[in-house]
N, C-alpha and C. Protein backbone atom coordinates (compact mmCIF):
# COMPACT_ATOMS: atom_id res chain seq x y z
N UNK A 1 -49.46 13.03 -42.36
CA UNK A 1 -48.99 11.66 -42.35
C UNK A 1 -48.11 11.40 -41.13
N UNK A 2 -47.13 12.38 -40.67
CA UNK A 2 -46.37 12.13 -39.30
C UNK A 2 -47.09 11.90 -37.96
N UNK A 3 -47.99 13.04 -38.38
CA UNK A 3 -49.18 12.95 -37.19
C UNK A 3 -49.89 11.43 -36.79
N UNK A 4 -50.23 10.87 -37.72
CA UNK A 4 -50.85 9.46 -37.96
C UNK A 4 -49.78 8.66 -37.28
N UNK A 5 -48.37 8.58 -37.88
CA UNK A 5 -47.57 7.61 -37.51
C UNK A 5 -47.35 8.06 -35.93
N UNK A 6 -47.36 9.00 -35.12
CA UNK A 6 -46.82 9.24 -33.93
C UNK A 6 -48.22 8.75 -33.30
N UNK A 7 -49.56 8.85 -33.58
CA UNK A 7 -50.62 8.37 -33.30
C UNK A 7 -50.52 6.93 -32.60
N UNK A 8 -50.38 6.66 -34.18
CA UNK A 8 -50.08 5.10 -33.75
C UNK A 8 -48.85 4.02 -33.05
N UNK A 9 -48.00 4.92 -33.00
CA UNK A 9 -47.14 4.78 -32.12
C UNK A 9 -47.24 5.06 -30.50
N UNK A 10 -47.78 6.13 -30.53
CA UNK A 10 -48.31 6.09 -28.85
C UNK A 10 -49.51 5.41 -28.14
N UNK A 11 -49.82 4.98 -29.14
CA UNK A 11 -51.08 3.79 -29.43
C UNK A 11 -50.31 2.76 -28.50
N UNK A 12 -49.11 2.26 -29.73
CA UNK A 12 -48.13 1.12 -29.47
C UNK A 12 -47.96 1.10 -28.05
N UNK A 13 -47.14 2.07 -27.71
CA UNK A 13 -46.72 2.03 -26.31
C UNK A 13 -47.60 1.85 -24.92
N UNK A 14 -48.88 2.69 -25.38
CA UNK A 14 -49.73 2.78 -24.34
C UNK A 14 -50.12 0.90 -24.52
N UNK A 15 -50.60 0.34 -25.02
CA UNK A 15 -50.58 -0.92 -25.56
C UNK A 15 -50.02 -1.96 -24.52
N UNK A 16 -48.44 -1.50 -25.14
CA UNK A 16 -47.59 -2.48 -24.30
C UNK A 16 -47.24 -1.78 -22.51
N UNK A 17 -47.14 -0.99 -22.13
CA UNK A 17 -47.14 -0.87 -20.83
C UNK A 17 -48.73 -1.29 -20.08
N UNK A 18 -49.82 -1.44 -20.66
CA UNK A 18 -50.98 -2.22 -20.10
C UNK A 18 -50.77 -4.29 -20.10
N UNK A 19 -49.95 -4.43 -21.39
CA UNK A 19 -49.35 -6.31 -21.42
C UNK A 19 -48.52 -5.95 -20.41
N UNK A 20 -47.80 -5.03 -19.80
CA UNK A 20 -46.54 -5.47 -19.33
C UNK A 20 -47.11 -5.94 -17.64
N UNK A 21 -46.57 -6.91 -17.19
CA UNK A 21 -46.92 -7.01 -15.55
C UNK A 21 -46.51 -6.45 -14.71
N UNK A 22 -47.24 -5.71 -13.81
CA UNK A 22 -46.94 -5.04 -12.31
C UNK A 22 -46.05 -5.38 -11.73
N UNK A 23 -45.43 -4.20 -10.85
CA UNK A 23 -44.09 -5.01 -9.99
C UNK A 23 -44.94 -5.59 -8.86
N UNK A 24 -44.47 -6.73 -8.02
CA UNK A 24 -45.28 -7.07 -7.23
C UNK A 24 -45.81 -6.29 -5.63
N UNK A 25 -44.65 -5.11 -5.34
CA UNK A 25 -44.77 -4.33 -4.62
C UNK A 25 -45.94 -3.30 -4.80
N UNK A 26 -45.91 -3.09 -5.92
CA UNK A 26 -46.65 -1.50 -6.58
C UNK A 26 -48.27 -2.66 -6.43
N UNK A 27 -48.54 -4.16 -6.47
CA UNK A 27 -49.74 -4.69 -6.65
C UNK A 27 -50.71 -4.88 -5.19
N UNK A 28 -49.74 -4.64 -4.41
CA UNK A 28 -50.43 -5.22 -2.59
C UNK A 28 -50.09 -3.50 -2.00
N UNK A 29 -51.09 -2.74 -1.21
CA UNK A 29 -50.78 -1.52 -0.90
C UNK A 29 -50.53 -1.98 0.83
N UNK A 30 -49.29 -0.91 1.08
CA UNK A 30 -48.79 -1.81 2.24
C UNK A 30 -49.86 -1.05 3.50
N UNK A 31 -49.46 -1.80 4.53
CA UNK A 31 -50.20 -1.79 5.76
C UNK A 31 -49.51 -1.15 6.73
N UNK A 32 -50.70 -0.59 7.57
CA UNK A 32 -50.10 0.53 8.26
C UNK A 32 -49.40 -0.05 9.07
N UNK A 33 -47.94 0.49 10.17
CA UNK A 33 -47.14 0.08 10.41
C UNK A 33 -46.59 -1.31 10.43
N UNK A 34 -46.25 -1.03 8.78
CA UNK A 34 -45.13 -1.82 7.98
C UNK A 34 -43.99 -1.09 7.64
N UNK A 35 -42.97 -1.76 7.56
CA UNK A 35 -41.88 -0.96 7.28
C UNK A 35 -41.88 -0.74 5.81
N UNK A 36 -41.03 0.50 5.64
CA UNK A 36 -40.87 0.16 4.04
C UNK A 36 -39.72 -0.82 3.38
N UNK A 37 -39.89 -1.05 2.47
CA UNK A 37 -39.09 -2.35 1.68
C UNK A 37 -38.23 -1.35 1.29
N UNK A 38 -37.01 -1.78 1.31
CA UNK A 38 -35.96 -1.04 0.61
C UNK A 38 -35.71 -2.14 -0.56
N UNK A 39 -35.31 -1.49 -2.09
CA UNK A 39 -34.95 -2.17 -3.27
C UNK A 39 -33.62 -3.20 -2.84
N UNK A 40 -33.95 -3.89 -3.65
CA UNK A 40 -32.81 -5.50 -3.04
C UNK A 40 -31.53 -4.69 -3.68
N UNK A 41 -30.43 -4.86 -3.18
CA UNK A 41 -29.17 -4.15 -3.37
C UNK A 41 -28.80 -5.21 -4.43
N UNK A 42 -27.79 -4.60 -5.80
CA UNK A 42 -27.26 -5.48 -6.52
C UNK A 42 -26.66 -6.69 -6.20
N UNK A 43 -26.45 -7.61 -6.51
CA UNK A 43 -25.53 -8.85 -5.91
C UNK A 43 -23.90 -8.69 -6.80
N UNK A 44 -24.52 -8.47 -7.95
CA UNK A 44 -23.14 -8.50 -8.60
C UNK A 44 -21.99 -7.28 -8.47
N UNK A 45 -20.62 -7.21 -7.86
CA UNK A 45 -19.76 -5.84 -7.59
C UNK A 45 -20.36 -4.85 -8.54
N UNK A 46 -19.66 -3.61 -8.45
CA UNK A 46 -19.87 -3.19 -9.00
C UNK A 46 -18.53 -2.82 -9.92
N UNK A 47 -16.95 -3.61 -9.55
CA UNK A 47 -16.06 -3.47 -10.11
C UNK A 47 -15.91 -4.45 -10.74
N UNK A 48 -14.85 -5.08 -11.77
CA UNK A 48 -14.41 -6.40 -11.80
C UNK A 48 -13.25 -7.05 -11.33
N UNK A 49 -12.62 -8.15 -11.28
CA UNK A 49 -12.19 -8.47 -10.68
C UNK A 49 -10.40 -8.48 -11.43
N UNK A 50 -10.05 -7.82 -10.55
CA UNK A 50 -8.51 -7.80 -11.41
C UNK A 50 -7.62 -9.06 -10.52
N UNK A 51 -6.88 -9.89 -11.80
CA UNK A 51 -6.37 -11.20 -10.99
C UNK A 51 -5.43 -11.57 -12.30
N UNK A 52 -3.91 -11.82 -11.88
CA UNK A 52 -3.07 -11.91 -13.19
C UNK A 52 -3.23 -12.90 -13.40
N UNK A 53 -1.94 -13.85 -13.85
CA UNK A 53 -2.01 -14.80 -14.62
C UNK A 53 -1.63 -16.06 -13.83
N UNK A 54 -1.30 -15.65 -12.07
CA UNK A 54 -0.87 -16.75 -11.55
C UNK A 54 -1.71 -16.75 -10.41
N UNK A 55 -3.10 -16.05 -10.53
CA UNK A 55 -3.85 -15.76 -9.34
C UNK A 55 -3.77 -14.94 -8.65
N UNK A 56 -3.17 -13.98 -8.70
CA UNK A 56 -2.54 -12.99 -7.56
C UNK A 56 -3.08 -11.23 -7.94
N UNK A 57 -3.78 -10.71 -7.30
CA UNK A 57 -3.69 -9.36 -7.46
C UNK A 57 -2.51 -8.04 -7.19
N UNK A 58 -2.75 -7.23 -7.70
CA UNK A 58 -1.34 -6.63 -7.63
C UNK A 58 -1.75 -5.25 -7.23
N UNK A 59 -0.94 -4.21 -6.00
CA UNK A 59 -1.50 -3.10 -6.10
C UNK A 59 -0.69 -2.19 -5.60
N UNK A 60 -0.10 -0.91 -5.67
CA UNK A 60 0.88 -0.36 -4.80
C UNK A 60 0.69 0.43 -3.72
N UNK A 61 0.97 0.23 -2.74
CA UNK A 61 0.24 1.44 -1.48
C UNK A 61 1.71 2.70 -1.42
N UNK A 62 1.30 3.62 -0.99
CA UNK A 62 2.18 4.73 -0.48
C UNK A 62 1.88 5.53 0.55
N UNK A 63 2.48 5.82 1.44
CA UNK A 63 2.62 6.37 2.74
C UNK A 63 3.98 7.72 2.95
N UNK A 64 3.99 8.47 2.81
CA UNK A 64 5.11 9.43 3.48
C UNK A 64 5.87 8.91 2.10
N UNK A 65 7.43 9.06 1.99
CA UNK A 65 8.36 8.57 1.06
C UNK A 65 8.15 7.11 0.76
N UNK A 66 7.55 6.45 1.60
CA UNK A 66 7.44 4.70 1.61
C UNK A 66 6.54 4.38 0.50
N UNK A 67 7.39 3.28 -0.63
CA UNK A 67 6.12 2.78 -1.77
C UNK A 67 6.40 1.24 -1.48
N UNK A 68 5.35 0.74 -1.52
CA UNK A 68 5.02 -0.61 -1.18
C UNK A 68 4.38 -1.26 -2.50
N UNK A 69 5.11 -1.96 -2.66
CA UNK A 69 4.16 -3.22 -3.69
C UNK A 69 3.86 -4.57 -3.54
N UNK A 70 2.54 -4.72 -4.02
CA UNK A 70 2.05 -5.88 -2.70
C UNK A 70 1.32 -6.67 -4.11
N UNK A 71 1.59 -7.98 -3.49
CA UNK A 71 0.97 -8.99 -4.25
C UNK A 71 0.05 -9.40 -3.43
N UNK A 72 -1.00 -10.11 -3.50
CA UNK A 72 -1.90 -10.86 -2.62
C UNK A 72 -2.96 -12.00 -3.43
N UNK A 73 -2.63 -13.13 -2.59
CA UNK A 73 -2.96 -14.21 -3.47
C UNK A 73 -3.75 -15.39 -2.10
N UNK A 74 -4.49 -16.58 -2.17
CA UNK A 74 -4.89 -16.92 -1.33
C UNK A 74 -4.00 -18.02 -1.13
N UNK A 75 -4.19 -18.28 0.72
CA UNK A 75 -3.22 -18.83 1.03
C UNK A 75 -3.36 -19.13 2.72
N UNK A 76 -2.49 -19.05 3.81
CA UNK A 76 -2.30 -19.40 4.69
C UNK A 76 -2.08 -18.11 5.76
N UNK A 77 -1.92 -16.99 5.04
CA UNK A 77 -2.36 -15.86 5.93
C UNK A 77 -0.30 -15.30 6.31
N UNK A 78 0.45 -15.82 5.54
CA UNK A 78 1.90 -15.33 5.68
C UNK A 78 2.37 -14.32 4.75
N UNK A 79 2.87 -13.53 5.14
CA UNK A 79 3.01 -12.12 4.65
C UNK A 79 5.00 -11.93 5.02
N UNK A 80 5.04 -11.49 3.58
CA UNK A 80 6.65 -11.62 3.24
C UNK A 80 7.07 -10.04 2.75
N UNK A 81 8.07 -9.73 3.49
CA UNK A 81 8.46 -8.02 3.11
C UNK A 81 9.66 -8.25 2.84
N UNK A 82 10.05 -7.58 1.73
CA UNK A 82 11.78 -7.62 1.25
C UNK A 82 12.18 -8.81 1.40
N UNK A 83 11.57 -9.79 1.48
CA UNK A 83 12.41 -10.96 1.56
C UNK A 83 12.22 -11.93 2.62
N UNK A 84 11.99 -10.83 3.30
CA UNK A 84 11.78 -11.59 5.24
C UNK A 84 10.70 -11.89 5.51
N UNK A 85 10.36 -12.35 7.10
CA UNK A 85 8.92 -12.91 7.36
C UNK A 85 8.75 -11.29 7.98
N UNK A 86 7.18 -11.19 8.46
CA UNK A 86 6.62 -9.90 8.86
C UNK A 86 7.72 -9.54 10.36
N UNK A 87 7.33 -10.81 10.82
CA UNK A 87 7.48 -10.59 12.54
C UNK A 87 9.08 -9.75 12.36
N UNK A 88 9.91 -10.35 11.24
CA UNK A 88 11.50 -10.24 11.56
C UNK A 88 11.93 -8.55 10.51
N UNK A 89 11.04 -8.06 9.86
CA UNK A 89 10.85 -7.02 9.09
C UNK A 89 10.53 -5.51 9.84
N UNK A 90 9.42 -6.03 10.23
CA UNK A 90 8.13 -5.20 11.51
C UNK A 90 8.56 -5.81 13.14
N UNK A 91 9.92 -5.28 13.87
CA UNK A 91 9.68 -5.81 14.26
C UNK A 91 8.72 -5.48 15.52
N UNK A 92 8.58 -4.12 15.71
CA UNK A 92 7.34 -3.89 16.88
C UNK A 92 5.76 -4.36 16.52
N UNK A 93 5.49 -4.74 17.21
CA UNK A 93 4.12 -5.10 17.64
C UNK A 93 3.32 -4.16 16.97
N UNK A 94 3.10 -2.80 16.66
CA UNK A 94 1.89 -1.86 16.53
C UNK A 94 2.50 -1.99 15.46
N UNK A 95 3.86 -2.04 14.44
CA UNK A 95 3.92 -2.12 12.87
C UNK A 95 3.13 -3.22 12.22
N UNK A 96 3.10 -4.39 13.43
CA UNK A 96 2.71 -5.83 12.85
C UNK A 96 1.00 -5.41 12.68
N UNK A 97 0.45 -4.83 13.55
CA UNK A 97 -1.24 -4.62 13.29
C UNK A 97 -1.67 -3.57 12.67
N UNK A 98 -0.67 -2.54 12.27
CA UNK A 98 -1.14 -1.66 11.09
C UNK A 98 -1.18 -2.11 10.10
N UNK A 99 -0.74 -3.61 9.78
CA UNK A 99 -0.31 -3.87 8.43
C UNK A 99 -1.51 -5.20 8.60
N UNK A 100 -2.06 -5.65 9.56
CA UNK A 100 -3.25 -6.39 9.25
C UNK A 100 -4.44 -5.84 9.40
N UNK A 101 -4.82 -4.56 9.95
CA UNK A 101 -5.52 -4.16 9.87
C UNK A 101 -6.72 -4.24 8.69
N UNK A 102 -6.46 -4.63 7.71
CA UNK A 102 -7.22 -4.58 6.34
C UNK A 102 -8.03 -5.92 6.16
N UNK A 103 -7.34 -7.14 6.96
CA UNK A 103 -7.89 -8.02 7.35
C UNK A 103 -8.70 -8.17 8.12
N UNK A 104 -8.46 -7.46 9.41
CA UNK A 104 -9.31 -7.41 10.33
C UNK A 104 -11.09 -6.99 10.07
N UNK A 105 -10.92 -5.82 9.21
CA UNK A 105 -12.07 -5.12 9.25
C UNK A 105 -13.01 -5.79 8.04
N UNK A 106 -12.17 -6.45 6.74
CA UNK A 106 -13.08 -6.92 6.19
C UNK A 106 -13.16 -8.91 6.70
N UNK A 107 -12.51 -9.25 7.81
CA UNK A 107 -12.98 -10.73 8.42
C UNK A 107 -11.89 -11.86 7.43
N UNK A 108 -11.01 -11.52 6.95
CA UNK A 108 -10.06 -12.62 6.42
C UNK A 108 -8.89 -12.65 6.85
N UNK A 109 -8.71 -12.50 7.69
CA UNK A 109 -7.90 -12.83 8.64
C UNK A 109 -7.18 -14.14 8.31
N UNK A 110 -5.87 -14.34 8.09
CA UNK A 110 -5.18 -16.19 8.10
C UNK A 110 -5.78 -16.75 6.62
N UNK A 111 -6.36 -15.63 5.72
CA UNK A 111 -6.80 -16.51 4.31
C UNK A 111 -5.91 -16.15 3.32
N UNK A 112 -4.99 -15.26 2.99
CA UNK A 112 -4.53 -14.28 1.77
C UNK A 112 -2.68 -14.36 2.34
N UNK A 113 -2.09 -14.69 1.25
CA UNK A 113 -0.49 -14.73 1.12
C UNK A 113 -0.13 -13.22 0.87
N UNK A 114 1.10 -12.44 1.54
CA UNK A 114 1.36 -10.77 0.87
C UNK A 114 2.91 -11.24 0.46
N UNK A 115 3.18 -10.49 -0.37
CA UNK A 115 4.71 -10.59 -0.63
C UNK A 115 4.81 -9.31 -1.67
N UNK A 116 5.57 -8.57 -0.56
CA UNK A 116 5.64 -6.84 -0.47
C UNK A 116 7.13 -6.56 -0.68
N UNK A 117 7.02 -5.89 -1.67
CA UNK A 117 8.89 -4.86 -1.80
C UNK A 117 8.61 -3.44 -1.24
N UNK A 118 8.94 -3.27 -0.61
CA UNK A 118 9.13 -1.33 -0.17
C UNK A 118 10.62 -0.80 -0.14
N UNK A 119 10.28 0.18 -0.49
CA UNK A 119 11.33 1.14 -0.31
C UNK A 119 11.10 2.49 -0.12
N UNK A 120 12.12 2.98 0.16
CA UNK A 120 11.57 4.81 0.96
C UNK A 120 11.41 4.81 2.56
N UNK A 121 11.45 5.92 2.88
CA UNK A 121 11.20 6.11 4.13
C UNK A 121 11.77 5.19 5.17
N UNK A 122 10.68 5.42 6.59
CA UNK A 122 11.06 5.07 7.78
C UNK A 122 10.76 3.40 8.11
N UNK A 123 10.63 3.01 8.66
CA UNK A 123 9.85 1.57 9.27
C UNK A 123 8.04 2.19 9.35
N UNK A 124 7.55 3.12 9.67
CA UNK A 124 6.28 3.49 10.04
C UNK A 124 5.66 4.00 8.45
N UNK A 125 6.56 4.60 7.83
CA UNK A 125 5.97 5.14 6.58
C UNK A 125 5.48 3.46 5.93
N UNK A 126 6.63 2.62 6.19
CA UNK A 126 6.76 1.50 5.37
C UNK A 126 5.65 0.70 5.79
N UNK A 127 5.55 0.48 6.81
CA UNK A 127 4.09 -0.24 7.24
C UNK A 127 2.32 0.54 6.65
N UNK A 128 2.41 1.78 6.75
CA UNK A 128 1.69 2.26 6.18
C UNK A 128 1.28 2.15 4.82
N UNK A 129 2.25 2.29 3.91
CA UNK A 129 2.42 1.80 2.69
C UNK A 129 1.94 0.38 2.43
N UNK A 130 2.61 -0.69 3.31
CA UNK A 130 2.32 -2.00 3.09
C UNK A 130 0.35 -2.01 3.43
N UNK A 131 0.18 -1.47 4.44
CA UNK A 131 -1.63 -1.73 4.84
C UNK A 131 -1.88 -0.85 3.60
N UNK A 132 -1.94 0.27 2.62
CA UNK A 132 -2.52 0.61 1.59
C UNK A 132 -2.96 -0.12 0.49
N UNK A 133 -1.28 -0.93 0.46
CA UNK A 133 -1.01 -1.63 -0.58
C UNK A 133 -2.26 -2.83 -0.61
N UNK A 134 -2.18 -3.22 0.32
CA UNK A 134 -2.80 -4.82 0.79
C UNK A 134 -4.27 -4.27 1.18
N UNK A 135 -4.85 -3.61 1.41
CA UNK A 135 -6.10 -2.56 1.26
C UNK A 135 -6.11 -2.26 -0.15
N UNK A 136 -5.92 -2.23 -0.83
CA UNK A 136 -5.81 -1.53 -2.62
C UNK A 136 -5.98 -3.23 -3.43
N UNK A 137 -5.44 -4.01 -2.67
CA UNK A 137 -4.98 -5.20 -3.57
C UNK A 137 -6.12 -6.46 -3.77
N UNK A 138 -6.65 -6.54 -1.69
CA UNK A 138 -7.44 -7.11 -1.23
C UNK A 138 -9.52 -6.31 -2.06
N UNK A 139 -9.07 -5.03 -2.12
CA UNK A 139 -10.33 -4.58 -2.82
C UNK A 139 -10.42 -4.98 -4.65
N UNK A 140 -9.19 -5.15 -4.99
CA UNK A 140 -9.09 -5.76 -6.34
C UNK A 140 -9.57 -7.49 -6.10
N UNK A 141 -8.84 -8.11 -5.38
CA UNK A 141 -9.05 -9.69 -5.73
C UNK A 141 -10.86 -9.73 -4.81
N UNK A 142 -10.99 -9.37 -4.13
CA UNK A 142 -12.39 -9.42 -3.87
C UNK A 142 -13.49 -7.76 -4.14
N UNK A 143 -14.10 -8.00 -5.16
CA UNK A 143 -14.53 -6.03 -4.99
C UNK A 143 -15.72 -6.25 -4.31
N UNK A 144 -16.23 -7.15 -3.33
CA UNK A 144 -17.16 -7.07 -2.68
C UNK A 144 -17.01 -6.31 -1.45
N UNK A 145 -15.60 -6.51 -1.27
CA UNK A 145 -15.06 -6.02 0.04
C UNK A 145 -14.42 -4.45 -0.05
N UNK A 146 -14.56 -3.57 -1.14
CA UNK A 146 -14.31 -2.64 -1.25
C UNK A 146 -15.07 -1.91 -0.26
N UNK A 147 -16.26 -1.84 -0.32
CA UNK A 147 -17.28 -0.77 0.45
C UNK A 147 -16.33 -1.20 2.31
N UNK A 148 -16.45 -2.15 2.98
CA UNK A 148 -15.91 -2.35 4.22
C UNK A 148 -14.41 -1.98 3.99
N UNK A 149 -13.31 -1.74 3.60
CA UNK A 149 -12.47 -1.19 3.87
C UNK A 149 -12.46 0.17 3.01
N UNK A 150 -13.08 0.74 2.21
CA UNK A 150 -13.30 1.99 2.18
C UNK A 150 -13.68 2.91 3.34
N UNK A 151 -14.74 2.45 3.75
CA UNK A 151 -15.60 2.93 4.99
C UNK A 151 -14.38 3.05 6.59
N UNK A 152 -13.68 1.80 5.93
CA UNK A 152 -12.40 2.01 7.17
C UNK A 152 -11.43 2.57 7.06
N UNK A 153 -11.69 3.87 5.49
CA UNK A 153 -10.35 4.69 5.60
C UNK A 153 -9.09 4.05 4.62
N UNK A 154 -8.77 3.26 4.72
CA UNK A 154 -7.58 2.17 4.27
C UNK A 154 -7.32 2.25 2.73
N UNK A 155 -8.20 2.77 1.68
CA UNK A 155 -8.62 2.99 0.20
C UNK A 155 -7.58 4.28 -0.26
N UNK A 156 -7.92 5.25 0.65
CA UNK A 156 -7.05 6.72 0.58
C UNK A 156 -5.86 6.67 0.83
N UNK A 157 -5.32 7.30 -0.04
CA UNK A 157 -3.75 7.56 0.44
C UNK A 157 -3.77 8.51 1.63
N UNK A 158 -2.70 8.18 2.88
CA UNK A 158 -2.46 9.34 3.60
C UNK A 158 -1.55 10.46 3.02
N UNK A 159 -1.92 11.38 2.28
CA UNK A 159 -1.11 12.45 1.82
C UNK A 159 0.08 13.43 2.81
N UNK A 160 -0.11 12.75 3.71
CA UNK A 160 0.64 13.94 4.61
C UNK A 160 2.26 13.54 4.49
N UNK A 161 2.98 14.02 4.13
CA UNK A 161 4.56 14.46 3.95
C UNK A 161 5.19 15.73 4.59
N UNK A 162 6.14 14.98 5.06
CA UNK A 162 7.36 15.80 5.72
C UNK A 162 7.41 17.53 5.49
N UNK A 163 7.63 18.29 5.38
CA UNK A 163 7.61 19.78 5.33
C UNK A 163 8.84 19.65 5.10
N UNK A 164 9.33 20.60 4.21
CA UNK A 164 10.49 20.95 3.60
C UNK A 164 11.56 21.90 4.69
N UNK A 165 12.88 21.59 4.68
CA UNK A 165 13.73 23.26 5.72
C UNK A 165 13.58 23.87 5.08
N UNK A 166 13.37 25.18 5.53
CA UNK A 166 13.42 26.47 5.09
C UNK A 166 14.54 27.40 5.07
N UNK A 167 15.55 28.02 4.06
CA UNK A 167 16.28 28.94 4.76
C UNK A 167 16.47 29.85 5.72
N UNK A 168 16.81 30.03 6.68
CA UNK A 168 17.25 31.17 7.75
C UNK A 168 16.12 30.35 9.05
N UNK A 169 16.00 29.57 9.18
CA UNK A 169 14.98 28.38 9.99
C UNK A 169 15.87 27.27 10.44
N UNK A 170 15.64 26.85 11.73
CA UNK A 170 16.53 25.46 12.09
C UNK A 170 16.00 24.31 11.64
N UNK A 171 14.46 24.44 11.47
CA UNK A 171 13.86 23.46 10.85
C UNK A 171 12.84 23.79 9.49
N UNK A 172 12.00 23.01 9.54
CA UNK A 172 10.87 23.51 8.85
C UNK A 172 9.83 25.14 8.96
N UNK A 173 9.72 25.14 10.36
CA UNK A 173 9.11 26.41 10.74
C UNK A 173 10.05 26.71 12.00
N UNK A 174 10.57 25.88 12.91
CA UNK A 174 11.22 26.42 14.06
C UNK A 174 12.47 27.62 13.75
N UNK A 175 12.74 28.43 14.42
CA UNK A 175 13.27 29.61 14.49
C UNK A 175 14.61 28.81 15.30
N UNK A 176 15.82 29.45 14.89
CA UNK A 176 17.04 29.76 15.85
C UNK A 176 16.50 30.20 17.29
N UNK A 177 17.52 29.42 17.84
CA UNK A 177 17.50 30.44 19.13
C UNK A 177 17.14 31.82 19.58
N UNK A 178 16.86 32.56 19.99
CA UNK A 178 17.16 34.15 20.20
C UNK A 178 17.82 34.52 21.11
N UNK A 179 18.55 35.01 20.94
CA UNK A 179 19.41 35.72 22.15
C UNK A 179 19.42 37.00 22.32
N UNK A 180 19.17 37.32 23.51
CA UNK A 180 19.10 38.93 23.91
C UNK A 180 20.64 39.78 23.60
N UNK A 181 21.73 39.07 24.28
CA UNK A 181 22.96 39.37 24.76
C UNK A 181 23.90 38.17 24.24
């Protein structure tokens, strides 16, 4: 009796994969130098979209001792640290483009508001931190744009930290002086 029912069950199936219609690729055999079709890439992310309650994504970057917490919301492209404007925060030039960098590479440039608290570290750790943050935040409010600033690095934390002194060491690894005499 099992035998019968699996019978007719593969009956079934064979059945319905003959109703079912061809893909339209697998129906036209392609021609010689044609390229091949690559499968249409999903449209929809593949994350969702994290966005609180006042529009704003939220994300923390870290760099060296420096933790940055970054809001990012759309806007006019002004970016607020501790309180201050960028220019008067950051104030060298190469702090100001490490920290847009994240814009640059995924093309929104002048569209997205930041308003960043840090603390820790140097001015350089802190900028670092802030481009993580706003790289981490910008891949939340848009996850289309994850793959282009992944690919640019900006996703990863830079793990690298200071080296500890060592006893009987002037520094971390450097040695005392030596003296002969």
């Amino acid at each position: 009796m099992a035998d019968n029912d699996t019978v007719s069950s593969l009956a079934d199936l064979k059945n319905l994969t003959s109703a079912a219609p061809a893909p339209a690729a697998a129906e036209a055999p392609a021609a010689e130098g044609d390229a091949p079709v690559a499968p249409a890439a999903p449209t929809a992310p593949l994350r969702d979209r994290e966005v609180d309650a006042f529009g704003r994504s939220y994300a923390t970057g870290r760099r060296k001792d420096a933790v940055a917490r970054v809001w990012l919301k759309p806007g006019s492209g002004k970016i607020v640290v501790n309180g201050r404007d960028q220019e008067v925060y950051f104030a060298r030039p190469t702090l100001r483009l490490v920290i847009n960098q994240p814009f640059q590479v995924s093309d929104r440039e002048g569209q997205y508001d930041i308003i960043a608290t840090v603390k820790g570290g140097g001015l350089s750790g802190q900028a670092g931190a802030v481009k993580h943050g706003i790289a981490q935040a910008l891949s939340k409010f848009e996850p289309a744009l994850r793959g282009a600033v992944k690919a640019a690095g900006f996703l990863t934390r830079d793990s690298r930290v200071v080296e500890r002194k060592k006893y009987g060491r002037a520094k971390a690894r450097r040695s005392f002086q030596f003296s002969k005499r």
